[in-house]
C-alpha atoms as a PDB file:
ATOM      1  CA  UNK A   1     103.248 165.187  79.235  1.00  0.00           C
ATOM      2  CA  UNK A   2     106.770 164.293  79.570  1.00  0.00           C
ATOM      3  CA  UNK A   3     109.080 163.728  82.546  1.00  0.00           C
ATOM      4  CA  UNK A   4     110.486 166.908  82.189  1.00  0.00           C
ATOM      5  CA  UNK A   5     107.593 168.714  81.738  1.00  0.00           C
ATOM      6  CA  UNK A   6     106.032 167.853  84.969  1.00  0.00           C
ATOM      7  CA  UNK A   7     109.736 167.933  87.193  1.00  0.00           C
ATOM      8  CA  UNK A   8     110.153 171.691  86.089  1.00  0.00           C
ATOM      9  CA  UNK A   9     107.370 172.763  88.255  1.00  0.00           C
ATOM     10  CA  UNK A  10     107.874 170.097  91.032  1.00  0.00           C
ATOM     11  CA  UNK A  11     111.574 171.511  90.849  1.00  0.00           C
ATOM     12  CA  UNK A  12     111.153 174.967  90.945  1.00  0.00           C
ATOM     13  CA  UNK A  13     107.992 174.870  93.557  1.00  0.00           C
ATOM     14  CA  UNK A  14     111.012 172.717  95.871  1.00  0.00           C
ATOM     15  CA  UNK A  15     113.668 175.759  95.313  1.00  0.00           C
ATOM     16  CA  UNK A  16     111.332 178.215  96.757  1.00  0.00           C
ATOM     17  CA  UNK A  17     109.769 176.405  99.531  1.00  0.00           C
ATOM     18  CA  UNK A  18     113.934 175.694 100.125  1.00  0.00           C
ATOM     19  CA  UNK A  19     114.330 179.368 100.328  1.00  0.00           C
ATOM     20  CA  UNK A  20     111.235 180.150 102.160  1.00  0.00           C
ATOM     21  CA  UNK A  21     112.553 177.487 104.916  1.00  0.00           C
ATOM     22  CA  UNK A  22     115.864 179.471 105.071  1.00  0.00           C
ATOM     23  CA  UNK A  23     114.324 183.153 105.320  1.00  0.00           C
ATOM     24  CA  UNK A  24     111.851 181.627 107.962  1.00  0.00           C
ATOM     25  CA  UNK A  25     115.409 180.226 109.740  1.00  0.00           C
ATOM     26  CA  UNK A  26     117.132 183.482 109.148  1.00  0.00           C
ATOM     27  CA  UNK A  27     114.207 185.352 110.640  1.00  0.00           C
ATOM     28  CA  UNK A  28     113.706 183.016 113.789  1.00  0.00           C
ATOM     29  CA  UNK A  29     117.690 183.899 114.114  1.00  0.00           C
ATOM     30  CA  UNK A  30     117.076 187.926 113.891  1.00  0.00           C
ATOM     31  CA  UNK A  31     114.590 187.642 115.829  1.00  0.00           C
ATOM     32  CA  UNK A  32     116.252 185.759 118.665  1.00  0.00           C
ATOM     33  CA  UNK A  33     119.119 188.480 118.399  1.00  0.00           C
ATOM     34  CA  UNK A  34     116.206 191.325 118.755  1.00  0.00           C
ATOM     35  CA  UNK A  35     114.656 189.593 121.793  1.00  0.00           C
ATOM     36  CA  UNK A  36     117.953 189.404 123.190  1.00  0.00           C
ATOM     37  CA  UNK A  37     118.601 193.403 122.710  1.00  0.00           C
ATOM     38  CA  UNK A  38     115.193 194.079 123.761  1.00  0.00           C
ATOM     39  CA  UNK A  39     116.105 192.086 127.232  1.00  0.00           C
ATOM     40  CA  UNK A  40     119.524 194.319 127.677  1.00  0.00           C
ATOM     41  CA  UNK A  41     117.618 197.230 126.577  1.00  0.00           C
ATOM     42  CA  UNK A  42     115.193 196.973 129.374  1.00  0.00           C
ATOM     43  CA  UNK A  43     117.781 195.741 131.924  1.00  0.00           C
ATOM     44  CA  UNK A  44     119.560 199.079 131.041  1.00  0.00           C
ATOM     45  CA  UNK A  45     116.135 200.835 131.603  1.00  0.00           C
ATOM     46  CA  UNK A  46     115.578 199.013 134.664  1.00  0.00           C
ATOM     47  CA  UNK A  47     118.897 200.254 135.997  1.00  0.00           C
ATOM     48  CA  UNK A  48     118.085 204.479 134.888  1.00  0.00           C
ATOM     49  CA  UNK A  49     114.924 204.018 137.146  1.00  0.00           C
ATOM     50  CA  UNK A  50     116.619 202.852 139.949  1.00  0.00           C
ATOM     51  CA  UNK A  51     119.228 205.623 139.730  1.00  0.00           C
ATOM     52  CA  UNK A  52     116.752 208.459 139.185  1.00  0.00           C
ATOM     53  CA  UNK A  53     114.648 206.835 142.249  1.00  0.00           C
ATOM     54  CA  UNK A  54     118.255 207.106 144.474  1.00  0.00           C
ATOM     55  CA  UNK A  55     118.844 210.413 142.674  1.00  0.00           C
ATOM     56  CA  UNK A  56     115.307 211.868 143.787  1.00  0.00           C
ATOM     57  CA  UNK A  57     115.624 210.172 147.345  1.00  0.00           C
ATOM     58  CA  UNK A  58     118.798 211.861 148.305  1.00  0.00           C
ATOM     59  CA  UNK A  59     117.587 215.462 146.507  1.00  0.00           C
ATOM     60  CA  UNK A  60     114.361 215.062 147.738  1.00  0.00           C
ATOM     61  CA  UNK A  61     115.077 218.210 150.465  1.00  0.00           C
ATOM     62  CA  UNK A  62     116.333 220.465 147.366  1.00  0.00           C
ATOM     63  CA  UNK A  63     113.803 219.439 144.873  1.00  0.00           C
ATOM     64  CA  UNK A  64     110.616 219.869 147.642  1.00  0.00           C
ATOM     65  CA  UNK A  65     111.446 223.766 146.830  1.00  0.00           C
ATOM     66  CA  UNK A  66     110.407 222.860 143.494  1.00  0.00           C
ATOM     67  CA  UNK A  67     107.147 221.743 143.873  1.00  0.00           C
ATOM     68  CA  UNK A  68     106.115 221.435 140.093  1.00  0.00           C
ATOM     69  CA  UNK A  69     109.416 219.839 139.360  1.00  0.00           C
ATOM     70  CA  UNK A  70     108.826 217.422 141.735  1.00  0.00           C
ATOM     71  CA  UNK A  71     105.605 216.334 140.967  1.00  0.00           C
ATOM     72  CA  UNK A  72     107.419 215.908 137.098  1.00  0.00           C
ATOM     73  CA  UNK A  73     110.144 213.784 138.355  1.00  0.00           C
ATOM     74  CA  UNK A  74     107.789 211.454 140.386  1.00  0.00           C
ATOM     75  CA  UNK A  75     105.228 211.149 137.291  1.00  0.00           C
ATOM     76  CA  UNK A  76     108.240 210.211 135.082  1.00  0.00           C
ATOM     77  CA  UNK A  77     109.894 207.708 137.475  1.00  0.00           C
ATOM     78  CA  UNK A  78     106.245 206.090 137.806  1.00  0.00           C
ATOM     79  CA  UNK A  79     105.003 206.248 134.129  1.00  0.00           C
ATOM     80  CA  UNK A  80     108.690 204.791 133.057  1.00  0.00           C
ATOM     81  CA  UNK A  81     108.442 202.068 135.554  1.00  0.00           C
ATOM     82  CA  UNK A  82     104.822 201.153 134.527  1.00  0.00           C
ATOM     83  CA  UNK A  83     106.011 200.946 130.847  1.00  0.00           C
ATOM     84  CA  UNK A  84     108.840 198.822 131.467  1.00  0.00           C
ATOM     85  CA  UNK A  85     106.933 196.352 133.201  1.00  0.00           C
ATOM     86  CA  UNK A  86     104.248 196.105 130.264  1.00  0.00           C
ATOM     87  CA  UNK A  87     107.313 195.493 128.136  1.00  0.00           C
ATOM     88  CA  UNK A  88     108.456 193.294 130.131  1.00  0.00           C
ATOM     89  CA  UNK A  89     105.125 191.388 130.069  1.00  0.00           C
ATOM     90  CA  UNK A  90     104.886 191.354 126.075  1.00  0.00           C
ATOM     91  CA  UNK A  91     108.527 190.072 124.943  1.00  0.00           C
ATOM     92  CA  UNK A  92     110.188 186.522 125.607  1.00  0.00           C
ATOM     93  CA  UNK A  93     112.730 185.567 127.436  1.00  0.00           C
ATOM     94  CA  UNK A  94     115.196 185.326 125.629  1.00  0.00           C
ATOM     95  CA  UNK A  95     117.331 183.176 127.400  1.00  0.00           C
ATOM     96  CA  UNK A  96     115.242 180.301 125.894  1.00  0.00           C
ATOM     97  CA  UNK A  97     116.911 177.925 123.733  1.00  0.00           C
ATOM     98  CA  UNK A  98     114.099 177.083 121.681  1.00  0.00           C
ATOM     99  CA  UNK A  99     113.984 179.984 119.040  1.00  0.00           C
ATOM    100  CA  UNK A 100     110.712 179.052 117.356  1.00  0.00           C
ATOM    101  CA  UNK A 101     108.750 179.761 121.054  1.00  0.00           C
ATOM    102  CA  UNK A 102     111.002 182.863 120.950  1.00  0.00           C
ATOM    103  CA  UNK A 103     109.433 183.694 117.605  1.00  0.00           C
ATOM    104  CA  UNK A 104     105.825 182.543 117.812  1.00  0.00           C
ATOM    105  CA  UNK A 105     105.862 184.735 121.259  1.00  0.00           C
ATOM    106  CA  UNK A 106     107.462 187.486 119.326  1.00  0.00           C
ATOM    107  CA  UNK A 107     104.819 187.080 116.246  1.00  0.00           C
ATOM    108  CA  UNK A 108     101.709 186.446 118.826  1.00  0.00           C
ATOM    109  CA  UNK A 109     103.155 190.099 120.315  1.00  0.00           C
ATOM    110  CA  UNK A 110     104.533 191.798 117.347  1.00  0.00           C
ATOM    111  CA  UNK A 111     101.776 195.024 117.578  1.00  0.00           C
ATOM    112  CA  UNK A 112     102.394 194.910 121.346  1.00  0.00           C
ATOM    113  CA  UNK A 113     105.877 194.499 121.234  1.00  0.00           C
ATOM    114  CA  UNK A 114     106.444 197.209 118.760  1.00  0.00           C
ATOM    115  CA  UNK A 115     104.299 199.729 120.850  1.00  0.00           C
ATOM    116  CA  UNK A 116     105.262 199.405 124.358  1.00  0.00           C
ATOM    117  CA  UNK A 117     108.821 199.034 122.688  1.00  0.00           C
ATOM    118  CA  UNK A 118     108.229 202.858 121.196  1.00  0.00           C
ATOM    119  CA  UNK A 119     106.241 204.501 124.313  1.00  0.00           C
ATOM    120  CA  UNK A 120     109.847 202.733 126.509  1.00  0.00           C
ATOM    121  CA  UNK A 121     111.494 205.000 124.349  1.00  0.00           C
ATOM    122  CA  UNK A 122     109.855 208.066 124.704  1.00  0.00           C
ATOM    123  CA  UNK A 123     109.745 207.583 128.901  1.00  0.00           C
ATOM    124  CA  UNK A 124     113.269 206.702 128.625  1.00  0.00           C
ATOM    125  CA  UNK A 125     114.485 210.042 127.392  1.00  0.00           C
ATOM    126  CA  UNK A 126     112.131 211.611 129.638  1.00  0.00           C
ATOM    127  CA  UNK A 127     113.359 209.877 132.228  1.00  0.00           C
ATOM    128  CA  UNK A 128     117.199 210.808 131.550  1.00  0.00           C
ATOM    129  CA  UNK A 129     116.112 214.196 131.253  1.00  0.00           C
ATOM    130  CA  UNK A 130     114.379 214.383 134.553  1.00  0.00           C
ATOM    131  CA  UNK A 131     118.007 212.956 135.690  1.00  0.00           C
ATOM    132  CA  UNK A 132     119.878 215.847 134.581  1.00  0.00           C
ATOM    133  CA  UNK A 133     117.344 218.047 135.930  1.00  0.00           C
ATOM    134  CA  UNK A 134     118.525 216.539 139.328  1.00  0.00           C
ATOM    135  CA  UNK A 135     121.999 216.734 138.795  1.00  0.00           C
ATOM    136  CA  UNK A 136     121.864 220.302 137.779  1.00  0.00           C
ATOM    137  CA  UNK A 137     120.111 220.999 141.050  1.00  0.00           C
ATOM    138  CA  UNK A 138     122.555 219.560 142.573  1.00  0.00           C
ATOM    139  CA  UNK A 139     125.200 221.358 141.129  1.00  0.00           C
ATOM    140  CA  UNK A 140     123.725 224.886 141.582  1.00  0.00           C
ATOM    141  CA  UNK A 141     123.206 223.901 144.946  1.00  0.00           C
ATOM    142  CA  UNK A 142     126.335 222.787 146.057  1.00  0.00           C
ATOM    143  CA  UNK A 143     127.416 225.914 144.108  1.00  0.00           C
ATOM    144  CA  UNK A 144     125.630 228.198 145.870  1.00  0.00           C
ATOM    145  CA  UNK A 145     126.853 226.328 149.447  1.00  0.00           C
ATOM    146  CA  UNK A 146     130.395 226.690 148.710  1.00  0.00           C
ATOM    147  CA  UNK A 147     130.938 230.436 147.804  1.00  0.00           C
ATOM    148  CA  UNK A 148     132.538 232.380 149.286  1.00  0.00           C
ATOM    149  CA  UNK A 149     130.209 235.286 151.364  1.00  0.00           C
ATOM    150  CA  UNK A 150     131.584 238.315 150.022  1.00  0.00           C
ATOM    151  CA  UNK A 151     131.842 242.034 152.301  1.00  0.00           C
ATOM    152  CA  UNK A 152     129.010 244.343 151.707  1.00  0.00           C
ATOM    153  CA  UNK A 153     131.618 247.420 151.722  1.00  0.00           C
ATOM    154  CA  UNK A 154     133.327 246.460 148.994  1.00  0.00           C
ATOM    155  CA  UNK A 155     132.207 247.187 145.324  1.00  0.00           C
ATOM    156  CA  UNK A 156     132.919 246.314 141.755  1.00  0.00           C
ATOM    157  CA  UNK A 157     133.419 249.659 140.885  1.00  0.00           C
ATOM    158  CA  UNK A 158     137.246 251.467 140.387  1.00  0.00           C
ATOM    159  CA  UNK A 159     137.685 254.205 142.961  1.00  0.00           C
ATOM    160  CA  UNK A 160     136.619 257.640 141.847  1.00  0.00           C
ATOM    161  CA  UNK A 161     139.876 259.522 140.979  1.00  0.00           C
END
């Protein structure tokens, strides 16, 4: 065998373990960025739960009539805050400047990761739904406060000619 013959293969098998090193860099780097997202996204999560628990604390009065609703609200509020915090548990922080913990913690997690990530989701949207629910009783409420009463003699029909 010649030189040449045995540095093609010893050359090529280089230039792909070169590129493997560079997708393995360029994936540590995405997923640094995705830890980081999945930190604001949860902060931002964090923040909707304490609203709707303000929300639900001030309404509480006008919801109680409601009993159904209320017991809706509550199990949202709960379930959304229970998720979060399992979320919470299963990502890294990713204020961590080493990014290969970040990404061994975020391949150790992946499964995890992915479905507490998903069921967040779905409690978040229930959650900003059970928020406009309050706001809406809210605003019929206050509607209903600030009309006018209006006499019982007069009527909506014309006068009979």
């Amino acid at each position: 065998m010649s030189g040449i013959e045995i540095a093609i293969p010893v050359l090529t098998g280089t230039v792909k373990l070169g590129k493997e090193i560079m997708d393995i860099g360029l994936s540590v780097r995405g997923m640094h960025r995705d830890a980081k997202a999945c930190a604001t996204l949860a902060k931002q999560i964090k923040h909707d739960v304490e609203y709707a628990q303000t929300l639900l604390t001030n309404s509480r009065d006008l919801i109680r009539k409601h009993e159904d609703m209320l017991i809706w609200i509550s199990g949202t509020i709960s379930q959304t805050k229970d998720t979060l915090a399992r979320y919470n548990g299963c990502t890294p922080d990713p204020d961590e400047s080493d990014k290969g913990a970040t990404l061994k913690a975020l391949l150790e997690n992946e499964r995890q990761w992915e479905e507490w990530g998903n069921a967040l989701k779905a409690n978040h949207s229930s959650l900003m739904a059970a928020i406009n629910v309050m706001h809406q009783l809210k605003l019929t409420h206050n509607q209903t406060q600030t009309r006018k009463p209006e006499s019982g003699w007069r009527s909506s029909m014309p006068p009979e000619s």
